[in-house]
Structures are given as C-alpha cells and as structure tokens.
Protein backbone atom coordinates (compact mmCIF):
# COMPACT_ATOMS: atom_id res chain seq x y z
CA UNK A 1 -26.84 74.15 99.77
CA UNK A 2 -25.01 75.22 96.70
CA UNK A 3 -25.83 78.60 95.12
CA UNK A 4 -25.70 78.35 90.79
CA UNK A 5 -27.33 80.29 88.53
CA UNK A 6 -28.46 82.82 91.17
CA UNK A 7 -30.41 79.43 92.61
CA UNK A 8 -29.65 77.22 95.09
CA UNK A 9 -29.12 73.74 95.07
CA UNK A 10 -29.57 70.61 97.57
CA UNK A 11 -27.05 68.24 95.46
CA UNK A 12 -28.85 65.59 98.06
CA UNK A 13 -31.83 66.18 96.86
CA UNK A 14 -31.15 67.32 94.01
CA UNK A 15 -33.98 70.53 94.41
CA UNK A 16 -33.71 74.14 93.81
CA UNK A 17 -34.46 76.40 95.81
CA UNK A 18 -35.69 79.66 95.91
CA UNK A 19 -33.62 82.09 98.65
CA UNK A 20 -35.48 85.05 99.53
CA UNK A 21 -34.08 87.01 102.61
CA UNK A 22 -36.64 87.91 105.10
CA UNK A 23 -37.31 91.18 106.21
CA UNK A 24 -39.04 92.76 109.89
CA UNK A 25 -42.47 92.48 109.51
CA UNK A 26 -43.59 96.35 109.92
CA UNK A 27 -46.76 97.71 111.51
CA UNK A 28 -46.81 100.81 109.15
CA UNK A 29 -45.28 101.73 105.94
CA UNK A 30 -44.03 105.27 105.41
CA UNK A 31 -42.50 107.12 102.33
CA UNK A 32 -39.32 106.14 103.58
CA UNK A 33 -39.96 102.22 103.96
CA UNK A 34 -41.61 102.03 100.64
CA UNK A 35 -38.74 104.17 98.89
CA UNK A 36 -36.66 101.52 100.20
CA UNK A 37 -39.11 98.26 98.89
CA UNK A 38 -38.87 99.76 95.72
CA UNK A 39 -35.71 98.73 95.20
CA UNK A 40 -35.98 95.25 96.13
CA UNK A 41 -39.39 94.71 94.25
CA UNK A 42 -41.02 96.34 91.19
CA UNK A 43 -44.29 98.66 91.33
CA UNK A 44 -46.01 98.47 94.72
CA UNK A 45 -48.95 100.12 92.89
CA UNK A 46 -50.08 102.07 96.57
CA UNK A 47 -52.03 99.72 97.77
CA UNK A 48 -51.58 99.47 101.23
CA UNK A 49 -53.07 95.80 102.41
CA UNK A 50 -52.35 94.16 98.88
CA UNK A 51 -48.89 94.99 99.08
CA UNK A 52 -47.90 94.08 102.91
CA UNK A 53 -49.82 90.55 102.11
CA UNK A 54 -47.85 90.31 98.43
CA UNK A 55 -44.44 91.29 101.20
CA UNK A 56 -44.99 88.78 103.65
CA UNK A 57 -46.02 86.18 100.94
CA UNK A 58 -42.61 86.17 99.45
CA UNK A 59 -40.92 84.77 102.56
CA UNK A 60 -43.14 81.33 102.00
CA UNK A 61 -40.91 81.11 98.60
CA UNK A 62 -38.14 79.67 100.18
CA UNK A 63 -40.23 76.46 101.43
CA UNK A 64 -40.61 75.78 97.21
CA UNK A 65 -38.62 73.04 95.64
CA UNK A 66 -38.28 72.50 92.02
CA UNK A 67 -36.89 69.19 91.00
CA UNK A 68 -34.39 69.74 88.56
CA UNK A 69 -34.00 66.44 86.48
CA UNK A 70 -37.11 66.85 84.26
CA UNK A 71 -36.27 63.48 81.78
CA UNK A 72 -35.93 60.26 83.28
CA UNK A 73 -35.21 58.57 80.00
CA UNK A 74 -34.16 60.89 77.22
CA UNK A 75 -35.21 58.52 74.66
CA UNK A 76 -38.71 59.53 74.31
CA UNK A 77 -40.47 62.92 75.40
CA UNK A 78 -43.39 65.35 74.28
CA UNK A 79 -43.53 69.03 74.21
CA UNK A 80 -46.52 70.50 75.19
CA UNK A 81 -47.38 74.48 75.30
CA UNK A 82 -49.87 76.13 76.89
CA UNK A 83 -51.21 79.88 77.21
CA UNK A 84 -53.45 81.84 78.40
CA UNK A 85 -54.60 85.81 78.30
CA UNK A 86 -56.90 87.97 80.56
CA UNK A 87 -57.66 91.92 80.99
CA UNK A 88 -54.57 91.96 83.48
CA UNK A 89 -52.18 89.37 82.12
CA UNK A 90 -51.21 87.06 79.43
CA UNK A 91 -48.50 84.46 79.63
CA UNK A 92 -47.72 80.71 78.59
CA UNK A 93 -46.04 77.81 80.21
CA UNK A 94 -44.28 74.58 78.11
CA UNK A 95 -44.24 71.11 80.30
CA UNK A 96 -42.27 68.10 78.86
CA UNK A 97 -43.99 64.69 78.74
CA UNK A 98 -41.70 61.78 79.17
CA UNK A 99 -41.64 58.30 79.19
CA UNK A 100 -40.59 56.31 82.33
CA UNK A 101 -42.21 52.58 81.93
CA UNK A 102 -43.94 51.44 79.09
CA UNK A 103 -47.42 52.42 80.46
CA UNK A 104 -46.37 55.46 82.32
CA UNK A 105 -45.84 59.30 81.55
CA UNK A 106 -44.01 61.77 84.00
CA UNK A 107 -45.30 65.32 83.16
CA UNK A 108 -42.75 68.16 84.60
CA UNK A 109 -43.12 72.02 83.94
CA UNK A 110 -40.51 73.15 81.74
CA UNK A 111 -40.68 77.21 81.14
CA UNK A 112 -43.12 79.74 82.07
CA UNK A 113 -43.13 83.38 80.83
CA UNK A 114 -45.81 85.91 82.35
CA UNK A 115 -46.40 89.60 80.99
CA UNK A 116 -48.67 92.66 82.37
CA UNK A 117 -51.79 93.09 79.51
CA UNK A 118 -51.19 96.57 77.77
CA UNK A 119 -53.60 99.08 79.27
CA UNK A 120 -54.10 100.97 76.31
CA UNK A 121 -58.00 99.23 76.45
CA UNK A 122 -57.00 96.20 74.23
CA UNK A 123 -59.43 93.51 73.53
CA UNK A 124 -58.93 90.33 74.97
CA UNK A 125 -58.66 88.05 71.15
CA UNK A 126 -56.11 90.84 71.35
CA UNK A 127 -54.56 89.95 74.80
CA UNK A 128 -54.81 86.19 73.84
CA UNK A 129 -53.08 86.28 70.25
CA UNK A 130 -50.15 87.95 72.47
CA UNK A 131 -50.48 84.86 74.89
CA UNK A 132 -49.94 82.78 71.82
CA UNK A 133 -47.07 84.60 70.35
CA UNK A 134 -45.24 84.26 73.70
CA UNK A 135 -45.70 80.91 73.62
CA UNK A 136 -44.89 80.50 69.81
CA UNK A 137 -41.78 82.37 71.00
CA UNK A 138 -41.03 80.26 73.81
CA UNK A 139 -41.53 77.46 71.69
CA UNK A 140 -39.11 78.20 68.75
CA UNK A 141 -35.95 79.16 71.43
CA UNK A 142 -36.69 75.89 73.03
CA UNK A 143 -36.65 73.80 69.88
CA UNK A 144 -33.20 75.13 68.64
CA UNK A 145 -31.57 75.12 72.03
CA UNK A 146 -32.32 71.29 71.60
CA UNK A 147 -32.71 70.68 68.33
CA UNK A 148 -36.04 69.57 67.68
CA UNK A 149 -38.42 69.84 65.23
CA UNK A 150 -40.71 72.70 66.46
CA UNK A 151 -43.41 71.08 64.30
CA UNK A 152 -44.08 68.44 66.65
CA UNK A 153 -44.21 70.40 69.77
CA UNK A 154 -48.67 71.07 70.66
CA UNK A 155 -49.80 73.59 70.94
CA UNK A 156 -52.93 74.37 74.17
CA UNK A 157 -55.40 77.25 74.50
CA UNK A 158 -58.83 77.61 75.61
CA UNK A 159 -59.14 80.69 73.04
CA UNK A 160 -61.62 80.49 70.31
CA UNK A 161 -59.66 83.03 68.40
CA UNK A 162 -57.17 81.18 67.26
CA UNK A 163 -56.64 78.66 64.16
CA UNK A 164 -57.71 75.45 65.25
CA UNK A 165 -56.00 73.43 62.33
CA UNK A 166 -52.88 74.63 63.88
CA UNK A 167 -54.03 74.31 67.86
CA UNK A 168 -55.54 71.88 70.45
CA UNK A 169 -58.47 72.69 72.50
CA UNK A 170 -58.09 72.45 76.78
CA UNK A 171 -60.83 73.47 79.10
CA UNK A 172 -59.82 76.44 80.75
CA UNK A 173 -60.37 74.74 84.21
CA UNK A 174 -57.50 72.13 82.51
CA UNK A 175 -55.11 74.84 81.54
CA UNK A 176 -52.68 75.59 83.98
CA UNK A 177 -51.87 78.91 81.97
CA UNK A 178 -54.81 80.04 83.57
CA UNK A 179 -52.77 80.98 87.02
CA UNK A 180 -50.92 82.79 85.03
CA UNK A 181 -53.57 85.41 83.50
CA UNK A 182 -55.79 85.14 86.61
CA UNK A 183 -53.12 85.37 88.87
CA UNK A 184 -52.08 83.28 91.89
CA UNK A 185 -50.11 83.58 95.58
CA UNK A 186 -47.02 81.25 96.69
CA UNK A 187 -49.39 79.17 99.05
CA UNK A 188 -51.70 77.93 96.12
CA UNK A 189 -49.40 78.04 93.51
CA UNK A 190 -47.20 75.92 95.55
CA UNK A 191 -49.78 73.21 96.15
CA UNK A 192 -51.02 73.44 92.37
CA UNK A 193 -50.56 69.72 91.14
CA UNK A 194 -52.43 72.04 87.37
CA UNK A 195 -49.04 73.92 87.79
CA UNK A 196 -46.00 71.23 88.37
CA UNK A 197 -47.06 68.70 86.41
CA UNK A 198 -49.63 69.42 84.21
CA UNK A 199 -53.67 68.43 83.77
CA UNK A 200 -54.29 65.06 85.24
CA UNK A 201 -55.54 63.24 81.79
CA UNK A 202 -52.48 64.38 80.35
CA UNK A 203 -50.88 61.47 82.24
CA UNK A 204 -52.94 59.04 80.23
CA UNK A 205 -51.19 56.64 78.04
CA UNK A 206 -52.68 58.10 75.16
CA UNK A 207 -53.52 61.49 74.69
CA UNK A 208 -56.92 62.93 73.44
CA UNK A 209 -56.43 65.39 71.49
CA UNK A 210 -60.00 67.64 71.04
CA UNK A 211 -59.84 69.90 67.93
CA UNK A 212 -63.06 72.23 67.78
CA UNK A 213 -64.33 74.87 65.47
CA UNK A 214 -64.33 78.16 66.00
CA UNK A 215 -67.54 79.29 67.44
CA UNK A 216 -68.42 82.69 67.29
CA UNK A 217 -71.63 84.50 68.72
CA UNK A 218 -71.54 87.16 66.86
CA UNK A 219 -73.91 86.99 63.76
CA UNK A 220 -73.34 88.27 60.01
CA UNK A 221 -76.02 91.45 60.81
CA UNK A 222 -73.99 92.90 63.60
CA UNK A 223 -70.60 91.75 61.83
CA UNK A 224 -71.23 94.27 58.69
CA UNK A 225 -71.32 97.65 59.11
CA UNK A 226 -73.09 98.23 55.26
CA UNK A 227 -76.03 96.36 54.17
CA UNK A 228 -73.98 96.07 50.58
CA UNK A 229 -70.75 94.18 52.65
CA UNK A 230 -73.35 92.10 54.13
CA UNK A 231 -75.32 91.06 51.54
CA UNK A 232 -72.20 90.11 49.51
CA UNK A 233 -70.58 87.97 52.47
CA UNK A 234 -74.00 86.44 52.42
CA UNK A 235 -73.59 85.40 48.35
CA UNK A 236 -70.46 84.49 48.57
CA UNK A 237 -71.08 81.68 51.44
CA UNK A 238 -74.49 80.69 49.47
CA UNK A 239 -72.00 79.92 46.54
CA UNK A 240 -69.73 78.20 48.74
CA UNK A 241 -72.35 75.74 50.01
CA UNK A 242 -73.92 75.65 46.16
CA UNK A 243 -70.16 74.23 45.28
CA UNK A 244 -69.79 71.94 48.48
CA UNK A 245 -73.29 70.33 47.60
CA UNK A 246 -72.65 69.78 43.70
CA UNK A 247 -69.06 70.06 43.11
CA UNK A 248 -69.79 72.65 40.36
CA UNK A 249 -67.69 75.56 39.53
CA UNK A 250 -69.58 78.62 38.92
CA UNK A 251 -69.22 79.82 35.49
CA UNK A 252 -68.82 84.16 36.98
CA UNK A 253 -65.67 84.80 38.82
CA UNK A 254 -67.66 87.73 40.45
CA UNK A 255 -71.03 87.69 41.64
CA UNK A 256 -74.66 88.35 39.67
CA UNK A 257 -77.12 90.56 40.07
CA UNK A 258 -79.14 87.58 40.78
CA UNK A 259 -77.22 86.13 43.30
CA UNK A 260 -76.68 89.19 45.81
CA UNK A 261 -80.75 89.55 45.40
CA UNK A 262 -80.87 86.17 46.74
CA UNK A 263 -79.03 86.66 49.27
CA UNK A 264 -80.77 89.45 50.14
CA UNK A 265 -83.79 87.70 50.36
CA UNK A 266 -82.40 85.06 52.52
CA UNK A 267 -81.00 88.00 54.93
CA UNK A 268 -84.48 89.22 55.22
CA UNK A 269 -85.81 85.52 55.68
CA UNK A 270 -83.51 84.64 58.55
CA UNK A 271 -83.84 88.41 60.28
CA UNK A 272 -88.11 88.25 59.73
CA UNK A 273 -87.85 84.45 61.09
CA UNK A 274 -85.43 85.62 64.59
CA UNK A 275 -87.93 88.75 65.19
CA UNK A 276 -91.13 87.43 63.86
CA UNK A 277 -91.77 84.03 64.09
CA UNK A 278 -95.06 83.79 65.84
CA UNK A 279 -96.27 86.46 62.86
CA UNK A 280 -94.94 84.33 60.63
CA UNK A 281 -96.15 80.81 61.70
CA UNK A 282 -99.94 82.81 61.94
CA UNK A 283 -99.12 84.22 57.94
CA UNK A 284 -98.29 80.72 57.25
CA UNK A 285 -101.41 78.59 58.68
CA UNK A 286 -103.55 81.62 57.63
CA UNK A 287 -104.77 82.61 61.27
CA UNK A 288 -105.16 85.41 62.84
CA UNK A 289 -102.27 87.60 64.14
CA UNK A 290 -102.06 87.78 68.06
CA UNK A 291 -103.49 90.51 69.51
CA UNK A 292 -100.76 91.84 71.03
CA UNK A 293 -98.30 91.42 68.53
CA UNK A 294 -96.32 95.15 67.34
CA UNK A 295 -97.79 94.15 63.86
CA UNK A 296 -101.55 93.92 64.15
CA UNK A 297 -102.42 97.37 63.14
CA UNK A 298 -100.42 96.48 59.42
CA UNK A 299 -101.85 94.52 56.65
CA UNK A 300 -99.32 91.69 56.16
CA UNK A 301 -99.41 88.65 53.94
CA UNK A 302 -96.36 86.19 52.72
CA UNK A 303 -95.19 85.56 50.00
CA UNK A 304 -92.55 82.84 49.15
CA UNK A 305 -91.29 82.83 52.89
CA UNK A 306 -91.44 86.78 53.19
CA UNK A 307 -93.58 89.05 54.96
CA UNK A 308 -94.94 91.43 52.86
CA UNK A 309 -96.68 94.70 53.50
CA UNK A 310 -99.15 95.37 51.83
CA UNK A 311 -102.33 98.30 52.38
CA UNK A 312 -103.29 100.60 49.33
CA UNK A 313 -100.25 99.67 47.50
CA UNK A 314 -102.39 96.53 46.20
CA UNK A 315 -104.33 98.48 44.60
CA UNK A 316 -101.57 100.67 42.93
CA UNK A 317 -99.17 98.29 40.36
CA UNK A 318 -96.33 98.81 42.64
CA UNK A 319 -94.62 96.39 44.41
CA UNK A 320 -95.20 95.08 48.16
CA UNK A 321 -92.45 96.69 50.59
CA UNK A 322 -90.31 93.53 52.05
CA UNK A 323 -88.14 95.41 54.05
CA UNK A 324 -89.94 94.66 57.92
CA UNK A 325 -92.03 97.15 59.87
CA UNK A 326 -89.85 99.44 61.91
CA UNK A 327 -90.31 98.11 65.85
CA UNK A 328 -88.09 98.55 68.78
CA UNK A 329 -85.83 95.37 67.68
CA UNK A 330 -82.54 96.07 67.80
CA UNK A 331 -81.78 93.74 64.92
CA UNK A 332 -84.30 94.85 62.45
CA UNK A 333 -83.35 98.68 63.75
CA UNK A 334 -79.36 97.64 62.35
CA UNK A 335 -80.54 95.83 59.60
CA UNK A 336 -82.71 98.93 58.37
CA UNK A 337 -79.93 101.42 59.21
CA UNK A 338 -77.46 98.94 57.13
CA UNK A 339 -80.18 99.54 54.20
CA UNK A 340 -80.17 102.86 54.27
C-alpha cells in the first residue's frame, strides 16, 4: 500500500483506498470524549445515537475502493454533470463516459462536491439554483484543467427551475445527485451501482436525451399580487399567441385600452369557468340552477361567456356587475381582493 495524495494506493490493483484509523468502540460518551471527537470530525450536532452510528460507520470506509484509471481509451469520452438540492443539502457530481469497444460505454464517477443548505429558511428553486452553480463551477475548473470545450459537457437535473434550453431532464430516481441532497451511509453508498458509475441507460450506445418544459403549478391569479399586473401579463401573452397564430406585428408598442379589457374578460372567463362550471353549463342550456349551489338565491344570466348579475339593476340603465358573487372560494376571494 502506497500512501499519495493523503490516499492510499494498491499499485497491484491499482485502487485507492480510503485509511481511516479505528477507534474503541465506547459504551458512553462524556464531555470529555466528545471534546476529543471534535477534533477528528466536524459538528457532532448532540445527537447521541446518530452520532455513535455516523462513528462506527466510518470504520467500514476503509473496505471502499475507487479505481483510479477512469479512461480506457482517451480518444473519445463524454462529460456528464449532475446535481441535485434539498432542505438539508445541495451538491453535484460529474461522471466521464468513455468509449472502450465500438458498441460499449464505461461510465466512471469523476468529482463530487456536497454543501450544507443555508438555514436562513431558503426556498428550495433557491437551494437547487445553488446545486447548479456548484456544478456549473465544477464544470468550468474541470474543462480548463483539460482543456475542453465546456460547451459540450451536459448538463442533468431533475429541477423544473432551471432553463431547459440550456439543461437535460433525469428522473430523480435516475440521478445519482440525489444521495447527495438526501443523504446516504458508507454501507449503501458503497453498494450504489447510481453512484460509481452512473444511471444504467446511460450505458446505452446512444443516449436519450429528454428536454421538457418547464411546468409550473402555480397559476397567473396567485402569481400577481395586483389585479392591474395581472391583467397586463394576461394581454401581453394574448398578443403573443395573436402574433404566433398570424405572424402580424401589432401596430402599438404598448398595450390598448381595448386589449387589457379583454384580457380582463378572459381572466374572469377562466376564474367563473374553475369555480362555476356546473352554474355555468345550467346558464348555458337554460336550466335550472342546482339547488344547492352558493348561487341560487342571485339572479344570474350570461352573457357572451360571462355570468352576469343581474336583480333591480335591469331595470335601472346601469350595467350588469361581472365581477362573481363573493363565496368562500379562495380563488375568486384573491381575485376580488386583486380588484380592489
């Protein structure tokens, strides 16, 4: 065994390993004995059992080999990046993909880098655009340590909150940057065939790669915090779609009167279809509302798609309200308070 690089080596194998010196296994800790861990390893966080199992699960470290040749043929080899993020870590690991027959692929971990999430109550898009940057990071010092185009090194996340012109989608179950947010011990990690060498269809002679869309749940209503922000955002993509459909340029740089009542209008559309669509399809046939629908006691009718409101102001020359009935929705509750 030859010790380099604070590692050591089995030239006969040609493995490093890991040499961790074994301590007596205690049957109690005291101040004393943990004074003295704390030297030896970082933050025991006082937890009694967790840290005695994380103690004795060092020891296994030294029965984990690494193989150190990670090219077979130099000729021809893919850089692949993957990261991960969670509420207690974020991190990202690189493997290298080389050829070693003309149908076969050897997949070898290259770097891994693992920090603690920031406790300062950061979301997790938050958490997970740091997982990227450490990987962006790890990335860059690789490519000019050997000289390769960074450009042509993928890029892996199971995050929707990334750019996905600029990313490949994995299934977090695929991602093996997943042990590192989740967290792992030396006995699975070890045994991790995700970890060493990568997803299994990676091995493939060609590669998939799955580019999706960024799919977000939350909804334009609970996006804006103004009914004016939102009914702009609202014109804006109706011209967008106008353009995409014809391929004409609008003639107004900024938006009419005209438009942003449209869009309002289609707001109240969508919100009245979500919270009242059984009122509506009744409006729309002409039947009867259902007797225990919120809005029996009002005196609705539709007009061009819109529920209306109507009572004694028929009979005045004022308009029909279109703003919706106040209920215990949620949605129409936000909508209303966005009016106001």
């Amino acid at each position: 065994m030859v010790k380099s690089l604070r590692l050591c080596w089995n030239p006969v194998l040609d493995e490093f390993r890991l040499n961790v010196i074994p301590t007596p296994a205690r049957s109690k800790s005291t101040k004393r004995t943990l004074l003295s861990d704390l030297n030896k390893v970082f933050d025991p966080i006082d937890i009694h059992d967790r840290w005695m199992s994380f103690h004795k699960d060092l020891e296994k470290l030294q029965n984990v080999s690494i193989p150190r040749k990670v090219l077979p043929k130099p000729n021809e080899f893919q850089i692949h990046g993957f990261c991960d993020a969670s509420q207690e870590a974020y991190g990202a690991c690189i493997y290298i993909r080389s050829r070693c027959s003309e149908n076969t692929w050897q997949v070898r971990l290259l770097y891994a880098r693992s920090s603690v999430a920031p406790t300062n109550g950061s979301t997790i898009p938050h958490v997970e655009l740091n997982g990227a940057l450490v990987l962006a990071q790890l990335l860059q010092k690789l490519a000019d340590a050997w000289e390769i185009d960074r450009h042509k090194c993928n890029l892996w996340t199971d995050s929707t909150s990334l750019q996905m012109h600029q990313w490949n989608y994995v299934r977090t179950d695929k991602n093996p940057a997943d042990m590192i947010s989740r967290g792992t011990n030396v006995t699975e990690i070890s045994a991790s065939n995700l970890w060493w060498n990568g997803p299994d269809w990676k091995k493939k002679y060609l590669i998939q790669f799955a580019l999706v869309g960024v799919q977000s749940n939350q909804e334009l209503v609970q996006h804006y915090s103004s009914w004016s922000r939102l009914q702009r955002a609202t014109a804006w993509l109706k011209r967008l779609v106008e353009y995409l459909r014809t391929r004409r340029v609008p003639s107004e740089v900024h938006l009419s009167v005209r438009e942003l009542q449209a869009a309002g209008v289609c707001i109240l559309k969508q919100v009245q279809a979500e919270c009242f669509l059984d009122e509506l399809r009744s409006l729309e046939s002409q039947r009867a509302l259902n007797l225990k629908s919120k809005l029996k006691s009002l005196c609705l009718f539709i007009k061009d798609g819109l529920i209306l409101v109507g009572g004694r102001l028929n009979n005045s020359g004022v308009l029909p309200q279109v703003i919706p009935p106040p209920t215990d929705l949620d949605k129409v509750f936000r909508m209303i308070d966005e009016i106001m």
